[in-house]
N, C-alpha and C. Protein backbone atom coordinates (compact mmCIF):
# COMPACT_ATOMS: atom_id res chain seq x y z
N UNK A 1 -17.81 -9.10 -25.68
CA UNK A 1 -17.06 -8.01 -25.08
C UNK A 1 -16.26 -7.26 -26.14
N UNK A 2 -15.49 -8.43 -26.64
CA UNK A 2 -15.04 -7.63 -28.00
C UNK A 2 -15.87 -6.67 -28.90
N UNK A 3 -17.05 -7.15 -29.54
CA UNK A 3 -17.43 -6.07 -30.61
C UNK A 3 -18.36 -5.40 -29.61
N UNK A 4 -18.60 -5.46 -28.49
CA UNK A 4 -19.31 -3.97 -27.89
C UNK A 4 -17.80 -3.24 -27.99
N UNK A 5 -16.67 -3.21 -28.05
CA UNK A 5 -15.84 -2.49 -28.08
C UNK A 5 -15.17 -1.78 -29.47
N UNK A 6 -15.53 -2.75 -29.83
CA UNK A 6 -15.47 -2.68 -31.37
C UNK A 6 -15.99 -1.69 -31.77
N UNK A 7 -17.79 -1.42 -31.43
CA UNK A 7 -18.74 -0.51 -32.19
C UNK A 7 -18.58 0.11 -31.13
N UNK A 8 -17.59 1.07 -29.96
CA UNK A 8 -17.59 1.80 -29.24
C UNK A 8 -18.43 2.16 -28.21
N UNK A 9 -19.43 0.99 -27.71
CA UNK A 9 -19.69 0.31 -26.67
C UNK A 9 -18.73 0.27 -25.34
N UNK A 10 -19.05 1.04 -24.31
CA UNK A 10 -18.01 0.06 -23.13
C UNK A 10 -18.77 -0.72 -22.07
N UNK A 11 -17.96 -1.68 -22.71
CA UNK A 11 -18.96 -3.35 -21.95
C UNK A 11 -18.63 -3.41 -20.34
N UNK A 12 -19.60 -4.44 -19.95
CA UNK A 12 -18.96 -4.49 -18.68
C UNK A 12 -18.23 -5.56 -18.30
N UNK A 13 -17.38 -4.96 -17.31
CA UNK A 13 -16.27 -6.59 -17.33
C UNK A 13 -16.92 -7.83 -16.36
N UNK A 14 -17.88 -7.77 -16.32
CA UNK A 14 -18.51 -9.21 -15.55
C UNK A 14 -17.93 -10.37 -16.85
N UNK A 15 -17.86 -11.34 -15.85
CA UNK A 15 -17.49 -12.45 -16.83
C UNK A 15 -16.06 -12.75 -17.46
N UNK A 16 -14.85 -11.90 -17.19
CA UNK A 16 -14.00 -11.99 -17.43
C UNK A 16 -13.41 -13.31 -17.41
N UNK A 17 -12.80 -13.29 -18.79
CA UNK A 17 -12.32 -14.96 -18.82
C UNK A 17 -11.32 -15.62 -17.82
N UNK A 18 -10.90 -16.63 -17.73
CA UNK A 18 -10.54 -17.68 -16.56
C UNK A 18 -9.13 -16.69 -16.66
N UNK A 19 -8.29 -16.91 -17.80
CA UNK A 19 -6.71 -16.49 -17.85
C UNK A 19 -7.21 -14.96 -17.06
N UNK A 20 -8.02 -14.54 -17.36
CA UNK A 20 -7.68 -12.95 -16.35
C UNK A 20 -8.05 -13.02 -15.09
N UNK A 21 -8.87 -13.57 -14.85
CA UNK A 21 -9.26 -14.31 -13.47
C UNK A 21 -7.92 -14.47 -13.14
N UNK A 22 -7.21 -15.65 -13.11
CA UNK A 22 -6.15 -16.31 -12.85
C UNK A 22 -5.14 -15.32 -12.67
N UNK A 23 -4.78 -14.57 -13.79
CA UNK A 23 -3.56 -13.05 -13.35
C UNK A 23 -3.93 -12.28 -11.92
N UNK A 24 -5.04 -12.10 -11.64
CA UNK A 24 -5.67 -10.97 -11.19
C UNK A 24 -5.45 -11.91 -9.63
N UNK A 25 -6.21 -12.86 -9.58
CA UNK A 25 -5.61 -13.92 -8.45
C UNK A 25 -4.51 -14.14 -8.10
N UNK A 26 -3.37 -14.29 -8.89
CA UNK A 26 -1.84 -14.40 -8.72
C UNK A 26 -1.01 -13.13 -8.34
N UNK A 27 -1.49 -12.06 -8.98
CA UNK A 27 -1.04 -10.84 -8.39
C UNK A 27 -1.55 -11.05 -6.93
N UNK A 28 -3.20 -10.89 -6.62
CA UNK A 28 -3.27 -10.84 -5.11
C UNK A 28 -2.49 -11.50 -4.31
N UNK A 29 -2.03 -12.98 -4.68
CA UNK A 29 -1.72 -13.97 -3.61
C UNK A 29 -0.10 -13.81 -3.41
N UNK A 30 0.10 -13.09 -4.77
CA UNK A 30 1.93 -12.54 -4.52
C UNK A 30 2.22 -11.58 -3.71
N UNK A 31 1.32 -10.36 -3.96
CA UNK A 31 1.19 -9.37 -3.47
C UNK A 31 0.77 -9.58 -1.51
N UNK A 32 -0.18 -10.05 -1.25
CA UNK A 32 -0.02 -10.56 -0.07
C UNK A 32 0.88 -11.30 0.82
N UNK A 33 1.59 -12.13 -0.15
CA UNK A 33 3.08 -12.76 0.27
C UNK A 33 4.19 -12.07 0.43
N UNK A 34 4.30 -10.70 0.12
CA UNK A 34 5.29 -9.80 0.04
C UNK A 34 5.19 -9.35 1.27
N UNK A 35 3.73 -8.71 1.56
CA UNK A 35 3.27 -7.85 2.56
C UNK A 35 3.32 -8.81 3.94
N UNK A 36 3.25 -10.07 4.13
CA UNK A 36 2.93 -11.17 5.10
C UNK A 36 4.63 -11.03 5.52
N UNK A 37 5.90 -10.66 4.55
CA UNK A 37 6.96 -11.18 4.73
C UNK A 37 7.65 -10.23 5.47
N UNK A 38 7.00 -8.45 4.81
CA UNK A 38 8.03 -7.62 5.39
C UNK A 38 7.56 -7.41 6.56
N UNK A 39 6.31 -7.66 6.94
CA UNK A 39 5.36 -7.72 8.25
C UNK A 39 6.60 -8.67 9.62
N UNK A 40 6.74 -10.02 8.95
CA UNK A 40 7.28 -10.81 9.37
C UNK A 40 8.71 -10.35 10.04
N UNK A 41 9.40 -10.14 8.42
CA UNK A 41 10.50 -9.60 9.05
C UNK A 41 11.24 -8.14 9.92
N UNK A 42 9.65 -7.47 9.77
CA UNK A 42 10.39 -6.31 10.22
C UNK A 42 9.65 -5.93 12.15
N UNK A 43 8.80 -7.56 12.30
CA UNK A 43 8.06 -7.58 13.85
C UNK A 43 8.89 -7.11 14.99
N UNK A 44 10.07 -7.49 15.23
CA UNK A 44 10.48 -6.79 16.31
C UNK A 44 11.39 -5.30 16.01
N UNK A 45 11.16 -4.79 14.75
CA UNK A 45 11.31 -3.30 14.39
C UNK A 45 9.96 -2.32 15.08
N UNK A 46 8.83 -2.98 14.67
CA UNK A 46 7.62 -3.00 14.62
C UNK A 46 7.22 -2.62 16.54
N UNK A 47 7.64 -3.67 17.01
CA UNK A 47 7.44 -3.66 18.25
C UNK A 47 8.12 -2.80 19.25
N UNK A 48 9.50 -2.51 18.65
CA UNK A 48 10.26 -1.53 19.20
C UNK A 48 9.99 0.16 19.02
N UNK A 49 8.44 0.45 17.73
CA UNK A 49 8.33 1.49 16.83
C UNK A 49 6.99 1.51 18.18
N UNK A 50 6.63 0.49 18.68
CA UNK A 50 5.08 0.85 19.69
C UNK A 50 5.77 1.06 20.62
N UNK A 51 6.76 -0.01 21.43
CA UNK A 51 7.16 0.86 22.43
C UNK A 51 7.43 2.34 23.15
N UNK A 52 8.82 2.63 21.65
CA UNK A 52 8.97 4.06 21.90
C UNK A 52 8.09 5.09 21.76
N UNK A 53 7.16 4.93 20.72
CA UNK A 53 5.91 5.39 20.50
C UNK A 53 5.34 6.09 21.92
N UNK A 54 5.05 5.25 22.97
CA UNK A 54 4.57 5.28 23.96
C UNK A 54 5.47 6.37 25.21
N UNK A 55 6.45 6.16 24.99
CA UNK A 55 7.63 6.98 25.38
C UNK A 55 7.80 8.65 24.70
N UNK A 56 7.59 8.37 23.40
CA UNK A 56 7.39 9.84 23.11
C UNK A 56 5.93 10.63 23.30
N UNK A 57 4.99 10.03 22.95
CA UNK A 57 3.95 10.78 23.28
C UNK A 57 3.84 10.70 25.20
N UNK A 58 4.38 10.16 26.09
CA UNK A 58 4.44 10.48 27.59
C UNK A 58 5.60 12.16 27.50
N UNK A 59 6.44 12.01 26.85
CA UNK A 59 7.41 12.96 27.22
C UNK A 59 6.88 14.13 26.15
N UNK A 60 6.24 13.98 25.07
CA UNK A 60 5.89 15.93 23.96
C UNK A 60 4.28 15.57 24.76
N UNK A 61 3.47 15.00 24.94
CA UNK A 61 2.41 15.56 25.61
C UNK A 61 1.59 15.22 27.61
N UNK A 62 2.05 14.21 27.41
CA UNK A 62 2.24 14.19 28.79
C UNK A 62 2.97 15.09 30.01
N UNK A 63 4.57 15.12 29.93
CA UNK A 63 5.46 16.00 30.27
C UNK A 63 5.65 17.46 29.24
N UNK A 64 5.30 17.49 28.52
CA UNK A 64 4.91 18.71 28.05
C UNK A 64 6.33 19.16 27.41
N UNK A 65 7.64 18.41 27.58
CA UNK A 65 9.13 18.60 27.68
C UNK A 65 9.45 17.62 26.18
N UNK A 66 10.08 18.66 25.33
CA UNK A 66 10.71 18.16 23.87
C UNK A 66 12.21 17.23 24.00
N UNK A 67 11.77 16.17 23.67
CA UNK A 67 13.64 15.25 23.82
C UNK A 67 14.22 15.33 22.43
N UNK A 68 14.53 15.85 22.04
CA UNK A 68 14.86 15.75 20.39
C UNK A 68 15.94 14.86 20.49
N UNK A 69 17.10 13.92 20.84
CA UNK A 69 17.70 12.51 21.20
C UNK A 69 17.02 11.31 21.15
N UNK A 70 15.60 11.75 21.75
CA UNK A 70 15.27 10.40 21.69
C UNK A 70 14.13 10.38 20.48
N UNK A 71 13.29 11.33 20.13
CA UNK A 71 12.79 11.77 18.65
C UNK A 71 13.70 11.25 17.67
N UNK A 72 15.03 11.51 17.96
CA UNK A 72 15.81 11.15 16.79
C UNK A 72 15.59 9.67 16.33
N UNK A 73 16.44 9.35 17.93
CA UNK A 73 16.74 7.97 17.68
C UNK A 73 14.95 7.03 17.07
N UNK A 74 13.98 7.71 17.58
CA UNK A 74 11.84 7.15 17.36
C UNK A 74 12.51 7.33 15.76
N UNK A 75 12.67 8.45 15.38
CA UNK A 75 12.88 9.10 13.77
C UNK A 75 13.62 7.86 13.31
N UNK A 76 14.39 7.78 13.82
CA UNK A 76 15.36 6.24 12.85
C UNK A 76 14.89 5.21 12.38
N UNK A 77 13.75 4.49 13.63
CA UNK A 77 13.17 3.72 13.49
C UNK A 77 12.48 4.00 12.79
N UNK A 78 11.65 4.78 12.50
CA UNK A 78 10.48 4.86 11.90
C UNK A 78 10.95 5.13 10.25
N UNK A 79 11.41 5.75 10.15
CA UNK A 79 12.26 5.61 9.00
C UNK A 79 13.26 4.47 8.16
N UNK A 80 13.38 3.18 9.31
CA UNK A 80 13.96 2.08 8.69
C UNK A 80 12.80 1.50 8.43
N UNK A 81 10.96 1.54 9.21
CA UNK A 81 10.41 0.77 8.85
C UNK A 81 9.59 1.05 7.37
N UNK A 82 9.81 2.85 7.44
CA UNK A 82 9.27 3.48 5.95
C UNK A 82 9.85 2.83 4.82
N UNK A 83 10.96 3.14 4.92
CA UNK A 83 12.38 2.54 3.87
C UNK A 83 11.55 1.05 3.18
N UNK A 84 11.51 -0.15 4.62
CA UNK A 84 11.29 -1.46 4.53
C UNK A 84 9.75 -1.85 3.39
N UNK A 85 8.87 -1.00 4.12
CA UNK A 85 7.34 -0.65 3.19
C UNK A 85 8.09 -0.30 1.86
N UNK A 86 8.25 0.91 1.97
CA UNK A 86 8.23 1.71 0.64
C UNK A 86 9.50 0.22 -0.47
N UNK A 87 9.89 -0.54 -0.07
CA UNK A 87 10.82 -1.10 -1.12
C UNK A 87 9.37 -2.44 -1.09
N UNK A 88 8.99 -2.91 -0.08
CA UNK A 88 7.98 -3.62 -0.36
C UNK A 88 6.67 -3.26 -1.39
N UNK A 89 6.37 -2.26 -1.27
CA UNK A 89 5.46 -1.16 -2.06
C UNK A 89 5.60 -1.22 -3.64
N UNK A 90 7.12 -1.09 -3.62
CA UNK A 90 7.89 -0.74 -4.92
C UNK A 90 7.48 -2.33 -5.74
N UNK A 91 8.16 -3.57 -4.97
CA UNK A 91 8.11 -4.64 -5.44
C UNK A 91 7.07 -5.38 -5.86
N UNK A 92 5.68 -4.90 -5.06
CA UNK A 92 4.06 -5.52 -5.12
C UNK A 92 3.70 -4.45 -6.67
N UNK A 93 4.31 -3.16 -6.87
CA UNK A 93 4.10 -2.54 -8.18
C UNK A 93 4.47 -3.26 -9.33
N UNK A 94 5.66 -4.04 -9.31
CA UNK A 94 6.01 -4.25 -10.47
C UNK A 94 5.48 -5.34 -10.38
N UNK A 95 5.19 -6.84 -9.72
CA UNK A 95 4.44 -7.18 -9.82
C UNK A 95 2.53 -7.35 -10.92
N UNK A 96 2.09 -5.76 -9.70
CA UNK A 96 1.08 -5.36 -10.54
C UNK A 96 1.32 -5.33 -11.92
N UNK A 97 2.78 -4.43 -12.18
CA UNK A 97 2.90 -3.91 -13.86
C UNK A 97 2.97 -5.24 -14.75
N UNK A 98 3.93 -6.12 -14.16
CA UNK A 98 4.02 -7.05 -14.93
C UNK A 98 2.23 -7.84 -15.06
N UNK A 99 1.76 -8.07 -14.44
CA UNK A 99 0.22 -9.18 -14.87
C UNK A 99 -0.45 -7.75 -16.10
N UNK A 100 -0.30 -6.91 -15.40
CA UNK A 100 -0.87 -5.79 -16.73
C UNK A 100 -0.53 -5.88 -18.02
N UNK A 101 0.74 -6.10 -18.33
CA UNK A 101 1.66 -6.39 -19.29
C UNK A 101 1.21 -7.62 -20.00
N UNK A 102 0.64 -8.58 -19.20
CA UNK A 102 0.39 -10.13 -19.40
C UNK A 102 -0.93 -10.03 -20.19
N UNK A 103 -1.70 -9.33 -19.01
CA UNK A 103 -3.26 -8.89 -19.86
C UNK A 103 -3.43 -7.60 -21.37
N UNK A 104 -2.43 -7.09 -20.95
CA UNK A 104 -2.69 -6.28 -22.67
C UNK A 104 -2.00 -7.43 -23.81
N UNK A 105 -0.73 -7.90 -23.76
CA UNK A 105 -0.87 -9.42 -24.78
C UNK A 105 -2.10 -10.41 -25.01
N UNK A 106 -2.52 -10.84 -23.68
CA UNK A 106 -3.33 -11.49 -23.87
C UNK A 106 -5.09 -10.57 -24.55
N UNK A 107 -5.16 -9.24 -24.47
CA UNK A 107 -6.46 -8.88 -24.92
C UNK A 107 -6.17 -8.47 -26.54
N UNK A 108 -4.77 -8.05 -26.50
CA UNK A 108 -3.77 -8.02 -28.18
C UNK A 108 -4.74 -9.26 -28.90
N UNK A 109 -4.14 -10.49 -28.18
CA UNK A 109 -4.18 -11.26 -28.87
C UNK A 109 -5.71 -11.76 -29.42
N UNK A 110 -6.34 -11.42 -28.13
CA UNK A 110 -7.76 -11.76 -28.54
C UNK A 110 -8.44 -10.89 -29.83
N UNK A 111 -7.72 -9.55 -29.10
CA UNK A 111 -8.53 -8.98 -30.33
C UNK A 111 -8.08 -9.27 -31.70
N UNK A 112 -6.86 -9.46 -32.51
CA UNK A 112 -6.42 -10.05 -33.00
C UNK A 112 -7.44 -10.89 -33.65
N UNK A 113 -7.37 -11.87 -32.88
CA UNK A 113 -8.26 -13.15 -33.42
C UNK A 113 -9.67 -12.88 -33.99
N UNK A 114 -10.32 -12.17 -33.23
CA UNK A 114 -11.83 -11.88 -33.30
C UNK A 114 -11.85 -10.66 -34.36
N UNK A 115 -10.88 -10.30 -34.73
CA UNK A 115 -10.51 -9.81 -35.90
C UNK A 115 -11.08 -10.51 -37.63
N UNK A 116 -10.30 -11.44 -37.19
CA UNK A 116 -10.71 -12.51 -38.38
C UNK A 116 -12.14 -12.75 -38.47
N UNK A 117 -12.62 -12.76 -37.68
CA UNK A 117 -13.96 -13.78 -38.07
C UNK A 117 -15.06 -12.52 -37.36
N UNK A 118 -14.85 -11.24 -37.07
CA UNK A 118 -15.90 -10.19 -36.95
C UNK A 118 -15.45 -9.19 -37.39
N UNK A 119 -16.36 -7.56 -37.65
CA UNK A 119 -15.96 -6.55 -37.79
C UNK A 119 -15.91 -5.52 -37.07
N UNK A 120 -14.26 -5.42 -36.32
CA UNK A 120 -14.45 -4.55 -35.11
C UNK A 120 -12.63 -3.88 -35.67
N UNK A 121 -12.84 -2.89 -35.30
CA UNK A 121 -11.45 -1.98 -35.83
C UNK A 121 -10.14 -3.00 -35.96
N UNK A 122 -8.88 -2.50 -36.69
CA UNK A 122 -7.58 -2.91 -36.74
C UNK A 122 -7.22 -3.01 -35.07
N UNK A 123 -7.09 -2.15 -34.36
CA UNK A 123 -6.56 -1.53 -33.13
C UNK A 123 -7.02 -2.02 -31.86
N UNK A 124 -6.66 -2.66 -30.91
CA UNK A 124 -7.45 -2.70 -29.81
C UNK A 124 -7.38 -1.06 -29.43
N UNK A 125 -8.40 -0.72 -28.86
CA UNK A 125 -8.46 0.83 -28.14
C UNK A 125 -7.26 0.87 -26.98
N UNK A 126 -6.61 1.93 -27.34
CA UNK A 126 -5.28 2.37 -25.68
C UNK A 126 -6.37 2.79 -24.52
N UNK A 127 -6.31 2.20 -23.63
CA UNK A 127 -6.78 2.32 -22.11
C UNK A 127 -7.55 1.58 -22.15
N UNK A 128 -7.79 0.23 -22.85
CA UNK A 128 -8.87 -0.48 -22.48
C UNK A 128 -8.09 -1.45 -22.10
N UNK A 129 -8.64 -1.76 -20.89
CA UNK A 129 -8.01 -3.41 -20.36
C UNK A 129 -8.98 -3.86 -19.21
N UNK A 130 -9.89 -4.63 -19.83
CA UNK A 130 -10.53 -5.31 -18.73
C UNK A 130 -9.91 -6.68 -17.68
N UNK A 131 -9.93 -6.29 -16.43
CA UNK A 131 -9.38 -6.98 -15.52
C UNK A 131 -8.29 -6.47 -15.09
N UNK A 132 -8.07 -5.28 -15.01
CA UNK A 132 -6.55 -4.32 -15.10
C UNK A 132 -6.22 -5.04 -13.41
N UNK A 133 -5.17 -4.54 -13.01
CA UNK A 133 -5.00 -4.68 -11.31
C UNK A 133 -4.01 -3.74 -10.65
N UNK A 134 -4.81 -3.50 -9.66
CA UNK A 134 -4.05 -2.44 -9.15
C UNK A 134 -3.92 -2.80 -7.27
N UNK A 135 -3.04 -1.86 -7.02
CA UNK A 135 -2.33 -2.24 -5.64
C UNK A 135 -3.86 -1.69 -4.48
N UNK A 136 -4.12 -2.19 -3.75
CA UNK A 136 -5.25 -1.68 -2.67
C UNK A 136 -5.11 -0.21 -1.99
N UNK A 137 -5.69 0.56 -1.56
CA UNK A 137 -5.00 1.69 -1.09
C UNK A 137 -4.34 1.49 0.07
N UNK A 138 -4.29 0.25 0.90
CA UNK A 138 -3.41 0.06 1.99
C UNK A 138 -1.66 0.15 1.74
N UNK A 139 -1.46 0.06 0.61
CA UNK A 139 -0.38 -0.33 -0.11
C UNK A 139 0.25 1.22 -0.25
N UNK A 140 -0.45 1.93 0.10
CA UNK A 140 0.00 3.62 -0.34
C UNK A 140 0.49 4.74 1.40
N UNK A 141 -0.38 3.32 2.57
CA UNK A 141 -0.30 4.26 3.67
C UNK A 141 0.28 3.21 4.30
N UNK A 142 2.16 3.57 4.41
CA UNK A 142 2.95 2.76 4.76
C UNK A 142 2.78 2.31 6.10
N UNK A 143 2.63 3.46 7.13
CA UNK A 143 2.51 3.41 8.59
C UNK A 143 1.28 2.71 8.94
N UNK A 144 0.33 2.51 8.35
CA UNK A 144 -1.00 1.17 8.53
C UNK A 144 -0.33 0.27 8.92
N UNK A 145 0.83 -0.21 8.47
CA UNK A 145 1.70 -1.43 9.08
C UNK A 145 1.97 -1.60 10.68
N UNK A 146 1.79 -0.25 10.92
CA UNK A 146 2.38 0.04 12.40
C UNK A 146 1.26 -0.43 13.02
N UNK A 147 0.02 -0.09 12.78
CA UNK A 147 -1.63 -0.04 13.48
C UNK A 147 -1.91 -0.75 12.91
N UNK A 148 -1.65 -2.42 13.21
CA UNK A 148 -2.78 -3.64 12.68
C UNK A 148 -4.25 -3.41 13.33
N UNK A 149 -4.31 -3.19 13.99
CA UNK A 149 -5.78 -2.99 14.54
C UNK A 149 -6.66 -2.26 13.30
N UNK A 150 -5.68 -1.62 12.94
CA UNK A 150 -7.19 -0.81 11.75
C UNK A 150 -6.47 -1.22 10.49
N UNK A 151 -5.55 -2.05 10.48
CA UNK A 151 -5.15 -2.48 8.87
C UNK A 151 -5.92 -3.80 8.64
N UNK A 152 -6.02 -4.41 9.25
CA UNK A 152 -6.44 -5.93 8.96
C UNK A 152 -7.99 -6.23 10.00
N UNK A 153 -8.21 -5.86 11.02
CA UNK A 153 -9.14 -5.82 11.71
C UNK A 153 -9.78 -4.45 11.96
N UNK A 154 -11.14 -5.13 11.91
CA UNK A 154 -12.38 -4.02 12.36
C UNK A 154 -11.75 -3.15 13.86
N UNK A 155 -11.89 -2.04 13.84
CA UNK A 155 -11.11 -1.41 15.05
C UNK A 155 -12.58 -1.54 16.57
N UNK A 156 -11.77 -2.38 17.56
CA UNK A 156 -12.31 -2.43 18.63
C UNK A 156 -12.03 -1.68 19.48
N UNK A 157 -12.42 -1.72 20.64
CA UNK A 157 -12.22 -0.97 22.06
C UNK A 157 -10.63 -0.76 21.56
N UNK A 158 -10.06 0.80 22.23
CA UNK A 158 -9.04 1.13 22.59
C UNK A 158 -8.64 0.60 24.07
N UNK A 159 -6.94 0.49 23.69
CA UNK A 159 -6.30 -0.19 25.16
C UNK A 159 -6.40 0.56 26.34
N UNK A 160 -5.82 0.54 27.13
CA UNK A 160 -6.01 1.67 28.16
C UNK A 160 -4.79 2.67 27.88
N UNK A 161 -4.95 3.56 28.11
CA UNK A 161 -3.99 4.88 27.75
C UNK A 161 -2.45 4.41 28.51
N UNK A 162 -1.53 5.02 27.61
CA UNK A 162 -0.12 4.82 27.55
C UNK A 162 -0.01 3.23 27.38
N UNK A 163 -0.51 2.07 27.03
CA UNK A 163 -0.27 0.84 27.16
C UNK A 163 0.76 0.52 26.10
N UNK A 164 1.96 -0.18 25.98
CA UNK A 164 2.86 -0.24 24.88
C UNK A 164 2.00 -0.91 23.86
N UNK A 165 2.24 -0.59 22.41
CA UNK A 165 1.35 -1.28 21.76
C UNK A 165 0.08 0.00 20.81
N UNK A 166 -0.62 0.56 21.96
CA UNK A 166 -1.80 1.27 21.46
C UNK A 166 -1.72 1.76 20.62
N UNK A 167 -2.41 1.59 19.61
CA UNK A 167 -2.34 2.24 18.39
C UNK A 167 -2.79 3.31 18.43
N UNK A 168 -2.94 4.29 19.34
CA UNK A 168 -3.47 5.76 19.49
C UNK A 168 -2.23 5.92 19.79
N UNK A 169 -1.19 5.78 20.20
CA UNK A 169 0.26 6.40 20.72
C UNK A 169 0.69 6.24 19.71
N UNK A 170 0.72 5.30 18.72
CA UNK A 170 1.34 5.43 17.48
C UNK A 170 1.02 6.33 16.62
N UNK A 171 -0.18 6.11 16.60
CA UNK A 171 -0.58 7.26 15.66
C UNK A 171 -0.38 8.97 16.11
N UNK A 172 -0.09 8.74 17.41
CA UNK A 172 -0.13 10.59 18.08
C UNK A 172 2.02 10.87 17.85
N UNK A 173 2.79 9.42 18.20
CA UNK A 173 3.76 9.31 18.06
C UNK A 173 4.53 10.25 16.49
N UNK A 174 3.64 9.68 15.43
CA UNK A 174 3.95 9.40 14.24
C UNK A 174 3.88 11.04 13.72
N UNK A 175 2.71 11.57 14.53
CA UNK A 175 2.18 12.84 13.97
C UNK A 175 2.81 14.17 14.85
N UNK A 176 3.69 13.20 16.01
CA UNK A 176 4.74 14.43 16.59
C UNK A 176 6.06 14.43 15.75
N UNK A 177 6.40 13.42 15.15
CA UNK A 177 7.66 13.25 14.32
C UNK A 177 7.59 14.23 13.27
N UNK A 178 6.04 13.77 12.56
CA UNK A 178 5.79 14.59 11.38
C UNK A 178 6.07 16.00 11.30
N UNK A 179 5.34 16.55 12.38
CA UNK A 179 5.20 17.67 12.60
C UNK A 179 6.40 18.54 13.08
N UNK A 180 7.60 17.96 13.31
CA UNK A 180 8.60 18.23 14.11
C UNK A 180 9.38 19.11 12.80
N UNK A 181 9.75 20.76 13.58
CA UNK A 181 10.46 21.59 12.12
C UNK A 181 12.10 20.72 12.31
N UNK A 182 12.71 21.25 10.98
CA UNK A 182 14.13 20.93 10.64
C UNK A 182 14.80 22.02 11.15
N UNK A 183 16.42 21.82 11.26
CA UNK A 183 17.42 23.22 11.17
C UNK A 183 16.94 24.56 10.79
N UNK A 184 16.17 24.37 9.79
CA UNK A 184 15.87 25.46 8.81
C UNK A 184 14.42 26.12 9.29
N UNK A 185 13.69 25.34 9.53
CA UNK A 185 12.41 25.82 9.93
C UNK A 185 11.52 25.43 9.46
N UNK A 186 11.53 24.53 8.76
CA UNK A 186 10.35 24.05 6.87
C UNK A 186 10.39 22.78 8.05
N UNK A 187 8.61 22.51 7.81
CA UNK A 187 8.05 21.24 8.12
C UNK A 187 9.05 19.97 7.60
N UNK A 188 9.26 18.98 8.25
CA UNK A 188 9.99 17.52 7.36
C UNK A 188 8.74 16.75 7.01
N UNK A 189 8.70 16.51 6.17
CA UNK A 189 7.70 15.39 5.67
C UNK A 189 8.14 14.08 5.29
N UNK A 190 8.33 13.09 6.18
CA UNK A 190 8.94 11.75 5.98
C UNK A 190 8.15 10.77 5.21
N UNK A 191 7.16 11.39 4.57
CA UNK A 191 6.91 10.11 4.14
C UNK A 191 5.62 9.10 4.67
N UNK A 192 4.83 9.58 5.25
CA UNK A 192 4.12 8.56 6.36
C UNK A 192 2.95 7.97 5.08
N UNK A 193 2.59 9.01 3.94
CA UNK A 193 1.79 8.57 3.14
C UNK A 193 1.89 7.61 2.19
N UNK A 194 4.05 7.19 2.04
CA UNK A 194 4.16 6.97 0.88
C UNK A 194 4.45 7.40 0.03
């Protein structure tokens, strides 16, 4: 792997040695422990975010009638559970950064070594890091948290309409908040992407 990189070759990373294996594994299993926790702790936030959910999309499309009181109070919630992600988000990053950090020492070092005893440049190349790791794209769309049905499971039959829970009210919930103008008139964008 080394001197295909060496003679400006880019190899492929099949085969990556055990220590990067092992980083790349430990990030996942941390990174999932983070996500298992704020899941955990933020369930009856969570449950209170489907309820009202269900409550606002009956009253902006059902009743056809704007509550901006109780939008607010949906807005709060939904915004303590953004907050809760986005610091979880933050923490599974550095995470990531740090095993990255681990693997450019450790490919330093290799190259280094294989230095001695082949002929492949002074330098390891900047942007090469085989086994890099990076966060999943679930990790970027905070409100997936809200809709386990399509975060973790294959999406089945929908519930029956207005049922607390449905992840179609959440999602119609989420996208009346979004969409909702400010004082001023300018779209609010809270955040739903991350």
């Amino acid at each position: 792997m080394l001197t295909d990189v060496g003679e400006g070759r880019h190899p492929s990373t099949d085969g990556l040695p055990p220590y990067v294996l092992g980083v790349r594994a430990q990030v996942v299993r941390s990174t999932t422990r983070l996500r298992s926790r704020m899941l955990l702790g933020n369930r009856a936030l969570s449950e209170r975010i489907q309820a009202e959910s269900v409550r606002v999309v009956t009253q902006y499309t059902v009743r056809g009638t704007p509550a901006p009181a109780a939008l607010a109070r949906y807005g709060e919630m939904v915004g303590t559970w953004r907050n809760s992600a986005t610091v979880c988000r933050s923490r599974a990053q550095g995470l990531v950064d740090e095993a990255n950090h681990l693997l450019a020492c450790y490919w330093d070092a290799a190259w280094i070594r294989a230095r001695r005893s082949r002929e492949i440049p002074e330098r390891r190349p900047t942007g090469w890091l085989p086994g890099r790791t990076e966060l999943d794209t679930t990790w970027h769309r905070v409100d997936d948290g809200l809709l386990s049905d399509r975060w973790y499971e294959s999406p089945g039959p929908p519930g029956p309409p207005g049922a607390a829970g449905d992840p179609a009210a959440v999602a119609q919930a989420l996208a009346i908040l979004d969409s909702q103008a400010t004082r001023g008139g300018a779209l609010r964008g809270t955040g739903n992407r991350g």
